[in-house]
PDB file of N, CA and C in Angstrom:
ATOM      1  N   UNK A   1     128.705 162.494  64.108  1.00  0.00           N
ATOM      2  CA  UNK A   1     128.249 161.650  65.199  1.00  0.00           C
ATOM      3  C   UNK A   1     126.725 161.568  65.229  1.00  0.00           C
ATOM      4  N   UNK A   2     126.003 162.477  65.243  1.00  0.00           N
ATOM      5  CA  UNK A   2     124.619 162.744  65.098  1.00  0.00           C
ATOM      6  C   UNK A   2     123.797 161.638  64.102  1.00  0.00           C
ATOM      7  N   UNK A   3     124.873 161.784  63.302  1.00  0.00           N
ATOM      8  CA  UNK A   3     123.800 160.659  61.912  1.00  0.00           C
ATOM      9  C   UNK A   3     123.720 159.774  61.757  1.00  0.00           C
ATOM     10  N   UNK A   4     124.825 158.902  62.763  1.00  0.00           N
ATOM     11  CA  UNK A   4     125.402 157.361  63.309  1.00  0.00           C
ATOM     12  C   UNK A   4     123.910 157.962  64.489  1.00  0.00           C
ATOM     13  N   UNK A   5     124.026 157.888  65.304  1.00  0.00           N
ATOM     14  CA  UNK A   5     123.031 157.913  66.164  1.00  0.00           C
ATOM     15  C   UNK A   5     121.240 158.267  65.546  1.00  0.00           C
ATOM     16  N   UNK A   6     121.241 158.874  64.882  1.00  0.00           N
ATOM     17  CA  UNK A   6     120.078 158.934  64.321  1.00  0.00           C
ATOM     18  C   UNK A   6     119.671 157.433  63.419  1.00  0.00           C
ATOM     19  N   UNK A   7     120.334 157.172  62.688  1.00  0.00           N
ATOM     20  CA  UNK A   7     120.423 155.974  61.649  1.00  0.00           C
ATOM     21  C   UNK A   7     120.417 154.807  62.914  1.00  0.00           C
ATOM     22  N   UNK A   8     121.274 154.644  63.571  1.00  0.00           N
ATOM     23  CA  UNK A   8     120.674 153.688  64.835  1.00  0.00           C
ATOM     24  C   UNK A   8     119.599 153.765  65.273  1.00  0.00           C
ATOM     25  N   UNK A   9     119.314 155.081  65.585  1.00  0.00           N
ATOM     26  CA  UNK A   9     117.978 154.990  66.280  1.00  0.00           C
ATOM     27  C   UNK A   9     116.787 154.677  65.805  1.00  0.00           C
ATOM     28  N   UNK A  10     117.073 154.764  64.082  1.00  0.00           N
ATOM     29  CA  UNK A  10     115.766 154.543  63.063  1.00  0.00           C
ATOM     30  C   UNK A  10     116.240 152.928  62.655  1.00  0.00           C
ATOM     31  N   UNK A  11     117.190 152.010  62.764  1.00  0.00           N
ATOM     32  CA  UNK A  11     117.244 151.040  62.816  1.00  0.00           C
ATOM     33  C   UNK A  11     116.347 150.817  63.809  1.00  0.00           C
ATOM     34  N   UNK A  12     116.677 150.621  65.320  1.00  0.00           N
ATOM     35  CA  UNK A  12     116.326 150.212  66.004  1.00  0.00           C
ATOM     36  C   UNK A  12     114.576 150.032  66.366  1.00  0.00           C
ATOM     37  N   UNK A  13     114.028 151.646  66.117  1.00  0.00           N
ATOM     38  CA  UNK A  13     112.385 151.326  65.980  1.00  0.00           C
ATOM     39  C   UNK A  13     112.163 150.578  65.082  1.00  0.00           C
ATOM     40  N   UNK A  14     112.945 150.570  63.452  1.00  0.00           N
ATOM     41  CA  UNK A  14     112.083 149.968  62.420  1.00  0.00           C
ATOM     42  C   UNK A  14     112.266 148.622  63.116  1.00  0.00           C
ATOM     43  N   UNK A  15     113.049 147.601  63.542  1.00  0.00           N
ATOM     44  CA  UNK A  15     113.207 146.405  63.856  1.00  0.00           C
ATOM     45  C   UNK A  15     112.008 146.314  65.423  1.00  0.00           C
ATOM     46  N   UNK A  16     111.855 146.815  66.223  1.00  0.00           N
ATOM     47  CA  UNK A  16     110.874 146.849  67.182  1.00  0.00           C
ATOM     48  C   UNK A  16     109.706 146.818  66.386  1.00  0.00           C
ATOM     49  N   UNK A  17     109.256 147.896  65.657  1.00  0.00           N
ATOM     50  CA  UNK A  17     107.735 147.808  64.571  1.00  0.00           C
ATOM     51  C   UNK A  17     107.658 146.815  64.128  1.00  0.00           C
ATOM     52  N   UNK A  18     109.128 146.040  63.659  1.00  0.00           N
ATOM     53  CA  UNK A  18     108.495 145.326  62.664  1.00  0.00           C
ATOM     54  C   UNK A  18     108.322 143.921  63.404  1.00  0.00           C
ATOM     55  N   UNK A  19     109.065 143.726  64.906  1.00  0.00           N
ATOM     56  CA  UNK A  19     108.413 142.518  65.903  1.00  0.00           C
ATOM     57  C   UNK A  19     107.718 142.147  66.286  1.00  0.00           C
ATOM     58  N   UNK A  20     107.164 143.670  66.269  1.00  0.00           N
ATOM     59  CA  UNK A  20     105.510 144.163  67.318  1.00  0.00           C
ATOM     60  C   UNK A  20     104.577 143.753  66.307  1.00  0.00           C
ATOM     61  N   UNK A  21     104.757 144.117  65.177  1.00  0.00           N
ATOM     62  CA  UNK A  21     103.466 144.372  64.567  1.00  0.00           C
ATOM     63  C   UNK A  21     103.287 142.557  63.500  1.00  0.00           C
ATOM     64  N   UNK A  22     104.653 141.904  63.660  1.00  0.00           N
ATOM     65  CA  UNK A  22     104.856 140.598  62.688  1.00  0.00           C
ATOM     66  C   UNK A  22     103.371 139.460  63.155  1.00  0.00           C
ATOM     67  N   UNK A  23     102.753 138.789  62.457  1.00  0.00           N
ATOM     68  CA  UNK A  23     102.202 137.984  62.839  1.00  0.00           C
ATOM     69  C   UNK A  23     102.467 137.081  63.574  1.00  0.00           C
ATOM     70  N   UNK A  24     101.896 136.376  64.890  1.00  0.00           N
ATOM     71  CA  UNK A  24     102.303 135.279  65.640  1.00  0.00           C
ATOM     72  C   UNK A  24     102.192 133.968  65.110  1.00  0.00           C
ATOM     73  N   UNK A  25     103.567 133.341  65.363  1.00  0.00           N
ATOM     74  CA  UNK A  25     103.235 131.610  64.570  1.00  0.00           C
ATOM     75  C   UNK A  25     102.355 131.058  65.277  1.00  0.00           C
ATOM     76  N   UNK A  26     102.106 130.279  64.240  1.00  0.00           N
ATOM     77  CA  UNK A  26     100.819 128.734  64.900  1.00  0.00           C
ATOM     78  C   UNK A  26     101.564 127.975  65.848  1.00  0.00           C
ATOM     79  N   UNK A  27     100.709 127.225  66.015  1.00  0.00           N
ATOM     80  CA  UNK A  27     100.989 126.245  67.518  1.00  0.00           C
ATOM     81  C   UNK A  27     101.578 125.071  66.425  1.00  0.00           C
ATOM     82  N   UNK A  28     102.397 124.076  66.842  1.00  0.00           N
ATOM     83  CA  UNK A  28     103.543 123.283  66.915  1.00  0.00           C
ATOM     84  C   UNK A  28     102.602 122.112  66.248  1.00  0.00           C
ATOM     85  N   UNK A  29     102.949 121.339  65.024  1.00  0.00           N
ATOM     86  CA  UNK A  29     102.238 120.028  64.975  1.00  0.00           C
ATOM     87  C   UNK A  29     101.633 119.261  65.863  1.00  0.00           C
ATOM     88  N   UNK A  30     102.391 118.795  66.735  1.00  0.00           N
ATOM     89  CA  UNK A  30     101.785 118.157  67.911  1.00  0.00           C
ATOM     90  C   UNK A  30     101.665 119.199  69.281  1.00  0.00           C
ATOM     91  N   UNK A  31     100.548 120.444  69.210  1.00  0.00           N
ATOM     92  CA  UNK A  31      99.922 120.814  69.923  1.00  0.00           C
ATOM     93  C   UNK A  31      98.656 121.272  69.674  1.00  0.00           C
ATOM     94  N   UNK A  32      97.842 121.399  70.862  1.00  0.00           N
ATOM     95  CA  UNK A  32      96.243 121.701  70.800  1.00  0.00           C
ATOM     96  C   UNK A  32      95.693 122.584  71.500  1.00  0.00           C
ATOM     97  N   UNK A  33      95.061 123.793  71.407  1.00  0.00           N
ATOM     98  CA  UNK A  33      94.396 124.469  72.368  1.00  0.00           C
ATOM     99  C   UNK A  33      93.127 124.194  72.630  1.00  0.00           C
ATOM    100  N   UNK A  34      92.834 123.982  74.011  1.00  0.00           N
ATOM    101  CA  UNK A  34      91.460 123.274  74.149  1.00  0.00           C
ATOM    102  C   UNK A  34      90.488 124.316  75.204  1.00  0.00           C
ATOM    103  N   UNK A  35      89.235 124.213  74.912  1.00  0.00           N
ATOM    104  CA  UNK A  35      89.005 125.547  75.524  1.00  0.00           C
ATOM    105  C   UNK A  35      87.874 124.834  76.468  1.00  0.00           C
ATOM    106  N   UNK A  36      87.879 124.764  77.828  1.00  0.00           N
ATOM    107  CA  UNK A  36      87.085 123.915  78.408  1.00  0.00           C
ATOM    108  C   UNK A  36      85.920 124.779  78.508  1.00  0.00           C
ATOM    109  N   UNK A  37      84.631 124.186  79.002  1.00  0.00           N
ATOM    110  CA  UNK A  37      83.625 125.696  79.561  1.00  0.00           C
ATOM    111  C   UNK A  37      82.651 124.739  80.288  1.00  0.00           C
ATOM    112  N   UNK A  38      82.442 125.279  81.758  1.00  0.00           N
ATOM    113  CA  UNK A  38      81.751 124.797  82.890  1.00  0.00           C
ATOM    114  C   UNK A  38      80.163 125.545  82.386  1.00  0.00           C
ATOM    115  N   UNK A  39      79.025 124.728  82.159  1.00  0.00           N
ATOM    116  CA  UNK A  39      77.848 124.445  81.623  1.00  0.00           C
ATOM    117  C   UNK A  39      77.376 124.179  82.773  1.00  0.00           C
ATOM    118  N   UNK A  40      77.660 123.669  83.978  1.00  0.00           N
ATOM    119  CA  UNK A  40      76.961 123.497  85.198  1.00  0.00           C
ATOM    120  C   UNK A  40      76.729 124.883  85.931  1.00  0.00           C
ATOM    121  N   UNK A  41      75.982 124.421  86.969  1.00  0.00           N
ATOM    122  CA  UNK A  41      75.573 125.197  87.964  1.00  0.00           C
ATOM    123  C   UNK A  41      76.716 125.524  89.571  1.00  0.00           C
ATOM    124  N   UNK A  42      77.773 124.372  89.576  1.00  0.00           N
ATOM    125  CA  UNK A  42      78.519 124.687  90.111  1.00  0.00           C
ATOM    126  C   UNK A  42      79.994 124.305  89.720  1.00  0.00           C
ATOM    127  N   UNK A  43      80.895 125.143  90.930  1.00  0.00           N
ATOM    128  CA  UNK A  43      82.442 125.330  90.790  1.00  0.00           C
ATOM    129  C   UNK A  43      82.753 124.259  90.780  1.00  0.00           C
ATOM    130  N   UNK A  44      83.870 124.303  89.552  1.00  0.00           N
ATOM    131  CA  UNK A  44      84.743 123.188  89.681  1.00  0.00           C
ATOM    132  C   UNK A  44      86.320 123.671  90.052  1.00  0.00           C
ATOM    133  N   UNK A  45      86.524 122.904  91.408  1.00  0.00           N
ATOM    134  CA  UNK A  45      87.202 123.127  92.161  1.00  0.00           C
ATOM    135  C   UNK A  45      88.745 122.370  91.552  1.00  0.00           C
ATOM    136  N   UNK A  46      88.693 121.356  90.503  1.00  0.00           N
ATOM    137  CA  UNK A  46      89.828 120.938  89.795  1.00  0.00           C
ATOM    138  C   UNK A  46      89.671 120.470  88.250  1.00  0.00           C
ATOM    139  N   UNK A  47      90.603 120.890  87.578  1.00  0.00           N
ATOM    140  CA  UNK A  47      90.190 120.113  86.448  1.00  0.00           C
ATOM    141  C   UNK A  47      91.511 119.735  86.002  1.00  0.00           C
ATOM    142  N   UNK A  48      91.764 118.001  85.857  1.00  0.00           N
ATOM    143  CA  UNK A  48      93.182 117.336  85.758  1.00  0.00           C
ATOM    144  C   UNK A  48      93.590 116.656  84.249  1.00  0.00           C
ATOM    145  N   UNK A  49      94.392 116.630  83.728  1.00  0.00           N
ATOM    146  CA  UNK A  49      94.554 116.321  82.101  1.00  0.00           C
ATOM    147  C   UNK A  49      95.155 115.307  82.248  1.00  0.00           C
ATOM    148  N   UNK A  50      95.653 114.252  81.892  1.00  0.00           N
ATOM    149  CA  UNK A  50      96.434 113.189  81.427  1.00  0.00           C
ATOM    150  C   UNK A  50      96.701 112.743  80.450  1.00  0.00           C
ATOM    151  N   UNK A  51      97.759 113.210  79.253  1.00  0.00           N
ATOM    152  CA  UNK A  51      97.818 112.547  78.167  1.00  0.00           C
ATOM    153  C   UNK A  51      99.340 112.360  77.675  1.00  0.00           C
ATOM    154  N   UNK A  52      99.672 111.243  77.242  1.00  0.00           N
ATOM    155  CA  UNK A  52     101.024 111.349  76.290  1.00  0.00           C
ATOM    156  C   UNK A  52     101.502 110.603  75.220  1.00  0.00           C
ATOM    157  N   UNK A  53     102.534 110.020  74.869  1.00  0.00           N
ATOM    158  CA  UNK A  53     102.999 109.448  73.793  1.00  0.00           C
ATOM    159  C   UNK A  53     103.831 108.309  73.705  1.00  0.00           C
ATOM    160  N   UNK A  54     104.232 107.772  73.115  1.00  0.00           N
ATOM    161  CA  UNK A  54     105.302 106.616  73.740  1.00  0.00           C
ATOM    162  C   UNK A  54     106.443 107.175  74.085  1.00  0.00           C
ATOM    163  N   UNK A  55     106.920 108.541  73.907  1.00  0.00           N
ATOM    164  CA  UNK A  55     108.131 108.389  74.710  1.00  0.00           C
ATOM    165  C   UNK A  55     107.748 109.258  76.004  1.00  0.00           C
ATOM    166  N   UNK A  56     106.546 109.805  76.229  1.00  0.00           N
ATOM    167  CA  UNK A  56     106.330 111.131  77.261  1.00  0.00           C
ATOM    168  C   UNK A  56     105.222 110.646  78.012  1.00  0.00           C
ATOM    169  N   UNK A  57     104.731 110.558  79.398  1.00  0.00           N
ATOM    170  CA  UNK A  57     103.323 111.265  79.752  1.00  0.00           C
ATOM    171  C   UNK A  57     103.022 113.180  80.604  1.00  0.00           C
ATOM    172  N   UNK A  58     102.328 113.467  80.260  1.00  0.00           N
ATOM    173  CA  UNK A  58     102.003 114.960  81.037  1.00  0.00           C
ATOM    174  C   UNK A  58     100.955 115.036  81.949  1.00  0.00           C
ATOM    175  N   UNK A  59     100.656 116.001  82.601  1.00  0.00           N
ATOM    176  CA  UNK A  59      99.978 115.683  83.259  1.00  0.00           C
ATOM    177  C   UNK A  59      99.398 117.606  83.641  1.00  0.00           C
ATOM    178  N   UNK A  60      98.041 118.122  83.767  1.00  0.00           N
ATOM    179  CA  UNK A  60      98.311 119.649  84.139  1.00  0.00           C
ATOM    180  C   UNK A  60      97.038 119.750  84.831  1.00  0.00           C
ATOM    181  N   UNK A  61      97.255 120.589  85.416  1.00  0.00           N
ATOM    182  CA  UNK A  61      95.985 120.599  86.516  1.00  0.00           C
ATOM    183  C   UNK A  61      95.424 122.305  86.363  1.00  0.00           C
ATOM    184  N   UNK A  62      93.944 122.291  86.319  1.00  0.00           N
ATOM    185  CA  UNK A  62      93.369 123.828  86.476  1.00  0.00           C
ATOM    186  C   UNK A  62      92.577 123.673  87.614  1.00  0.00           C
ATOM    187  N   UNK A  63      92.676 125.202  88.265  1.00  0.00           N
ATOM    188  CA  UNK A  63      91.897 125.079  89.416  1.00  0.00           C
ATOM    189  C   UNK A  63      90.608 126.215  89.188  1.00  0.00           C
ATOM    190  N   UNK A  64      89.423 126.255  89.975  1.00  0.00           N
ATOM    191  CA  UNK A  64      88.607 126.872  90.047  1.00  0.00           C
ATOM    192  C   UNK A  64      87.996 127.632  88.977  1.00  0.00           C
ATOM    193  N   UNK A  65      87.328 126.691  88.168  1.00  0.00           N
ATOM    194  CA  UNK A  65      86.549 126.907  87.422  1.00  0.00           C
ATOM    195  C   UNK A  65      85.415 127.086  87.550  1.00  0.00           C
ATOM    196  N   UNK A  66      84.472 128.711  87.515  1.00  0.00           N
ATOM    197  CA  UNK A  66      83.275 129.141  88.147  1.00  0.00           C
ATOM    198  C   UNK A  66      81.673 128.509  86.867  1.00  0.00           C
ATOM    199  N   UNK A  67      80.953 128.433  87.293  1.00  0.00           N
ATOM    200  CA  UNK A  67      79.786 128.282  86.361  1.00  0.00           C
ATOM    201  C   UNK A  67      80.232 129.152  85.345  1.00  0.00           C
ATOM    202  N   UNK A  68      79.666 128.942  84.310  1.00  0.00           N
ATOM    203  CA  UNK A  68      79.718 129.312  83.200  1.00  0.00           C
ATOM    204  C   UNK A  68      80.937 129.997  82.317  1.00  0.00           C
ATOM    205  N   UNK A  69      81.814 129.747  83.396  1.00  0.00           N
ATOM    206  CA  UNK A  69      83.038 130.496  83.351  1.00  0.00           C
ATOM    207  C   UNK A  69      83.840 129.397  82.137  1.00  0.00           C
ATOM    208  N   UNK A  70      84.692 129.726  81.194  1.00  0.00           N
ATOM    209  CA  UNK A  70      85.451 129.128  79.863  1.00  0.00           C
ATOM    210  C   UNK A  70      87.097 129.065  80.495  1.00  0.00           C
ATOM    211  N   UNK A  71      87.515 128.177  79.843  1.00  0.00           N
ATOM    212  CA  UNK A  71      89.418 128.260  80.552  1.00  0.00           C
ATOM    213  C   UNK A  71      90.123 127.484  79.161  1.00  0.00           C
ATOM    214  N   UNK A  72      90.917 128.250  78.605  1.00  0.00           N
ATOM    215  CA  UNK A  72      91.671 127.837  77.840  1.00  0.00           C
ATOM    216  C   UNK A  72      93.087 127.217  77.674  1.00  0.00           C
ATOM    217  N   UNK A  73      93.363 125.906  77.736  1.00  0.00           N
ATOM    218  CA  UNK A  73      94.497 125.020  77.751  1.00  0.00           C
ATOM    219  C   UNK A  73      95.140 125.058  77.055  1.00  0.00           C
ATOM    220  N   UNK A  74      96.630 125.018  76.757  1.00  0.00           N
ATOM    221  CA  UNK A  74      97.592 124.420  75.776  1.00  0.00           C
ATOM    222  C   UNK A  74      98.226 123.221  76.055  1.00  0.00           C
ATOM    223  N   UNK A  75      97.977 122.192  75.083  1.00  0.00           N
ATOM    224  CA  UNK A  75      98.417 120.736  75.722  1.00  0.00           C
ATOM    225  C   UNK A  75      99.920 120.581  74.569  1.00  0.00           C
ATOM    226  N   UNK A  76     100.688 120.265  75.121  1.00  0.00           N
ATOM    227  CA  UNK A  76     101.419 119.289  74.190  1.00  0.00           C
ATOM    228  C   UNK A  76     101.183 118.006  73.632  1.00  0.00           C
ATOM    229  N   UNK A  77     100.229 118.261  72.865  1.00  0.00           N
ATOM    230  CA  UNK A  77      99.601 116.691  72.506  1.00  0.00           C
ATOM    231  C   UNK A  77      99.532 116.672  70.921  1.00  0.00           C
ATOM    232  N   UNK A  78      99.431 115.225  70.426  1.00  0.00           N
ATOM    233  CA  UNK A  78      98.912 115.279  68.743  1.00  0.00           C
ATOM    234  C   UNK A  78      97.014 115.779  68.824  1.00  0.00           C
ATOM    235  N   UNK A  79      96.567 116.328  67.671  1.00  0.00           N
ATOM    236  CA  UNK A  79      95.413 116.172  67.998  1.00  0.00           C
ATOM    237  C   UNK A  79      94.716 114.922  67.376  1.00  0.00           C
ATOM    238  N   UNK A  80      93.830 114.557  67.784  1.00  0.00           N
ATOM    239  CA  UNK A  80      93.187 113.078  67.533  1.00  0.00           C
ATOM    240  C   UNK A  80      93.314 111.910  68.621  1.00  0.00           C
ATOM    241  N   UNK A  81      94.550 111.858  69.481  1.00  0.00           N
ATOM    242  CA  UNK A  81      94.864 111.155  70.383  1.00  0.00           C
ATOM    243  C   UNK A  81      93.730 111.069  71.525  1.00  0.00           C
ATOM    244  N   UNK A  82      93.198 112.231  71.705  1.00  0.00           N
ATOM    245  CA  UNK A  82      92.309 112.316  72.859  1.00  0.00           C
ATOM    246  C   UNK A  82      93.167 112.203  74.398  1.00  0.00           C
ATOM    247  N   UNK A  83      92.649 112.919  75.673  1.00  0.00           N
ATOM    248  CA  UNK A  83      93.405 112.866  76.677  1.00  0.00           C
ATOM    249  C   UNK A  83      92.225 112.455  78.129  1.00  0.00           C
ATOM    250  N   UNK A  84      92.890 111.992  78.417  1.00  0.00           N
ATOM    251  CA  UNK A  84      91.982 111.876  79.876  1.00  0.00           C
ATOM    252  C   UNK A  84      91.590 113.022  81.051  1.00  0.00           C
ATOM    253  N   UNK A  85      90.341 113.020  81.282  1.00  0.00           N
ATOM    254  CA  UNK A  85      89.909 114.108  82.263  1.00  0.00           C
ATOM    255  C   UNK A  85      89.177 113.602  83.439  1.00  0.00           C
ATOM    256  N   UNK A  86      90.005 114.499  84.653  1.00  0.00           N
ATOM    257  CA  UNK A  86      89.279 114.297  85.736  1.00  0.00           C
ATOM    258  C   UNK A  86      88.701 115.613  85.984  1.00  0.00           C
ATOM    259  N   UNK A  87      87.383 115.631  86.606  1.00  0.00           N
ATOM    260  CA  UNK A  87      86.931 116.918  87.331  1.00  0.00           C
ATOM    261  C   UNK A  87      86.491 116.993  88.376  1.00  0.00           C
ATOM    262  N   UNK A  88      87.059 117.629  89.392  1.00  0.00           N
ATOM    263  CA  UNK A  88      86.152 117.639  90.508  1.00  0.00           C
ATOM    264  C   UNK A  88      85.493 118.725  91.102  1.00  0.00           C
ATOM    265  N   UNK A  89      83.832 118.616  91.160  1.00  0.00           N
ATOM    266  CA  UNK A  89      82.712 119.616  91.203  1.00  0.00           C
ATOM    267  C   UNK A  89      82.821 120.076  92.746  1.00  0.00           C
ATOM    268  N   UNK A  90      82.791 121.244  93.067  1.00  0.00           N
ATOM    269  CA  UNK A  90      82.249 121.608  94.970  1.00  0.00           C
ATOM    270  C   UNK A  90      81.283 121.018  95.353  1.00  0.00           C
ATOM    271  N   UNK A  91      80.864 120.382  95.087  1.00  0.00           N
ATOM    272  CA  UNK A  91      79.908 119.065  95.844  1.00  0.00           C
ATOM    273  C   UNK A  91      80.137 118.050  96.032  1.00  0.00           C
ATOM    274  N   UNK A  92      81.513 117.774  95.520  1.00  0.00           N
ATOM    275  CA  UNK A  92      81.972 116.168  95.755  1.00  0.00           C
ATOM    276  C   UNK A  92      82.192 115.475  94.795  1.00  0.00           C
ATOM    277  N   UNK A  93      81.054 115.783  93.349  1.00  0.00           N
ATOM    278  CA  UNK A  93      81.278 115.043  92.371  1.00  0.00           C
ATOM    279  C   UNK A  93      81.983 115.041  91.613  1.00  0.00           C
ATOM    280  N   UNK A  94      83.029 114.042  91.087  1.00  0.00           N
ATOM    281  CA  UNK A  94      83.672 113.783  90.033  1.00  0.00           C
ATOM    282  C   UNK A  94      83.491 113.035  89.096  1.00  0.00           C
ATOM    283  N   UNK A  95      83.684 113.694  87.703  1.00  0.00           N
ATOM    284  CA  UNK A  95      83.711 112.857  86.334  1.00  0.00           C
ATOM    285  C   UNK A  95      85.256 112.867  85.850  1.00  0.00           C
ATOM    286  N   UNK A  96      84.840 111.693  85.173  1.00  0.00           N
ATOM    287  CA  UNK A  96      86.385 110.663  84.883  1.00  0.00           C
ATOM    288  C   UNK A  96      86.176 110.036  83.517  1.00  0.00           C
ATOM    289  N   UNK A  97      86.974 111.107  82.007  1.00  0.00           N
ATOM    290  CA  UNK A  97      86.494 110.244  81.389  1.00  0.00           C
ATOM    291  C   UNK A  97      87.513 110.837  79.973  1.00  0.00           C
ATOM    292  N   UNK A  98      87.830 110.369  78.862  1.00  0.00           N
ATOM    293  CA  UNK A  98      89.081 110.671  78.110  1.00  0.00           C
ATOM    294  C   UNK A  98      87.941 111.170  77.250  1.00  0.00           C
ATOM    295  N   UNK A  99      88.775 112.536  76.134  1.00  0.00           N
ATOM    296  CA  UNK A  99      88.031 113.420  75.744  1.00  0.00           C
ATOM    297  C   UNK A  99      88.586 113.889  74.567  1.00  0.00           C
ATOM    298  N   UNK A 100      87.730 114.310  73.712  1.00  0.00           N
ATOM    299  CA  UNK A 100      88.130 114.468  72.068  1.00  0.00           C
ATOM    300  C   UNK A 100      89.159 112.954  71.300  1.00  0.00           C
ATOM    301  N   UNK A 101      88.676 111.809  71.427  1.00  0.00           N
ATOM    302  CA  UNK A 101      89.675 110.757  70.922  1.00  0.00           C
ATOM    303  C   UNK A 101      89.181 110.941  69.535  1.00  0.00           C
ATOM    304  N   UNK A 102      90.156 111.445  68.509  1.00  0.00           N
ATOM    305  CA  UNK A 102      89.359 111.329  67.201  1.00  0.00           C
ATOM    306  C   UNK A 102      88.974 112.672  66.680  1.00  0.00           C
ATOM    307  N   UNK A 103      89.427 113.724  67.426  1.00  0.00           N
ATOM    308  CA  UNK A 103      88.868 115.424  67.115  1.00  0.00           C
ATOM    309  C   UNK A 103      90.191 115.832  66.618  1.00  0.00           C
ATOM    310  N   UNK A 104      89.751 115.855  65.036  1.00  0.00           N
ATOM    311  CA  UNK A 104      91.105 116.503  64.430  1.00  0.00           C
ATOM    312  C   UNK A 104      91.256 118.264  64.411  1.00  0.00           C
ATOM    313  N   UNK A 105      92.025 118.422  64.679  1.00  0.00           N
ATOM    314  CA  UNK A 105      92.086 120.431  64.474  1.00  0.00           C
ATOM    315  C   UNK A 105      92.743 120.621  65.959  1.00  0.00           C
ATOM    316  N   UNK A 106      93.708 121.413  65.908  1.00  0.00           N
ATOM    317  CA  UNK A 106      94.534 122.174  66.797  1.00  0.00           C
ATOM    318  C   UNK A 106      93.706 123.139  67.860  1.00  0.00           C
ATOM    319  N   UNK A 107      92.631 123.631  67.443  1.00  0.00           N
ATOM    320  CA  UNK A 107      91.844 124.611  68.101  1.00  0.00           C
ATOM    321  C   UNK A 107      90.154 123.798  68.976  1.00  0.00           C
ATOM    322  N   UNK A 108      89.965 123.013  69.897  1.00  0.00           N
ATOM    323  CA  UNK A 108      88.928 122.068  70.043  1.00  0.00           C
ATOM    324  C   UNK A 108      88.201 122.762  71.193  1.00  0.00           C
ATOM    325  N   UNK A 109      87.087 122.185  71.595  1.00  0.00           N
ATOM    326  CA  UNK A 109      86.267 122.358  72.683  1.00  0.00           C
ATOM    327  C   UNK A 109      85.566 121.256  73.545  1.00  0.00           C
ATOM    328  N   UNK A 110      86.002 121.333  74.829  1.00  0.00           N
ATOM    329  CA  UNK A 110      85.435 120.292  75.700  1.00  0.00           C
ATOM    330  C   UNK A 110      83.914 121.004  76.481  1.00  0.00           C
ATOM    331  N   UNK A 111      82.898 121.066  76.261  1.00  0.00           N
ATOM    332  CA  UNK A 111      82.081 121.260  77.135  1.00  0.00           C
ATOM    333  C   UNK A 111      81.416 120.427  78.410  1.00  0.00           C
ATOM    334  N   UNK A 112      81.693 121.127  79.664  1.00  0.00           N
ATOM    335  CA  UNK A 112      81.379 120.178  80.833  1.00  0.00           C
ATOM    336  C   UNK A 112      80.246 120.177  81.439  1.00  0.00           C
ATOM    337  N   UNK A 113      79.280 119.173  81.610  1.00  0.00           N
ATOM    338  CA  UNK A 113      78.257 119.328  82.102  1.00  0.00           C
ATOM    339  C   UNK A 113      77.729 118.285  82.682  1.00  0.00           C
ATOM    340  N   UNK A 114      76.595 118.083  83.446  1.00  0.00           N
ATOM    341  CA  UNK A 114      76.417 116.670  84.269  1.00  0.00           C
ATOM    342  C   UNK A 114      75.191 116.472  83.923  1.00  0.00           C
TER     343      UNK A 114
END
C-alpha cells in the first residue's frame, strides 16, 4: 500500500512542478497589451476604450489613474486596427481621440499627456 501512495504522491508533485514552473503562452492573435501612462500633472478620473470588428464592438473602462502612475490593458483587438480613447482629467478636461491605428506588435504604449 505504501508504494501506491508514495508513487502517487511523486506523480502528483512532479505534475504540479511541472505546471508551476511551464512557461506562460502568448496572448491570442487578435490580442494586445497596451500599457497606458499618465505624463500629466493630474488624475485621470476615467479612461474609456472603444474598439471592434465586424462581427463585435467592446468597450472597457479604467478608473483613477494618478500622475505618473502606468496601467496596463488587455484588449481583445487585432493589432494595427487602432481603438478609440476617451479620458477624463479631475479638472474637467477631456481628450477624445483613436490611438495606435497602424502600431503593429501585441505589446504597445499609449502615452497621455496634454
Amino acid at each position: 500500500m505504501k508504494p501506491k501512495l508514495l508513487l502517487g504522491s511523486a506523480l502528483l508533485v512532479s505534475f504540479m512542478l511541472g505546471w508551476w514552473f511551464s512557461p506562460a503562452p502568448g496572448l491570442p492573435e487578435t490580442a494586445m497589451q497596451v500599457e497606458f501612462e499618465n505624463t500629466t500633472d493630474q488624475m485621470i478620473t476615467s479612461l474609456k476604450l472603444d474598439f471592434g470588428h465586424a462581427r463585435g464592438q467592446s468597450s472597457l473602462l479604467a478608473l483613477r489613474l494618478a500622475p505618473g502612475e502606468k496601467r496596463t490593458l488587455l484588449l481583445n483587438h487585432t493589432p494595427g486596427a487602432g481603438f478609440n480613447v476617451i479620458v477624463d482629467y479631475a479638472d474637467g478636461v477631456q481628450q477624445d481621440f483613436c490611438a495606435n491605428r497602424g502600431e503593429q506588435g501585441q505589446h504597445q504604449k499609449v502615452i497621455l499627456k496634454r
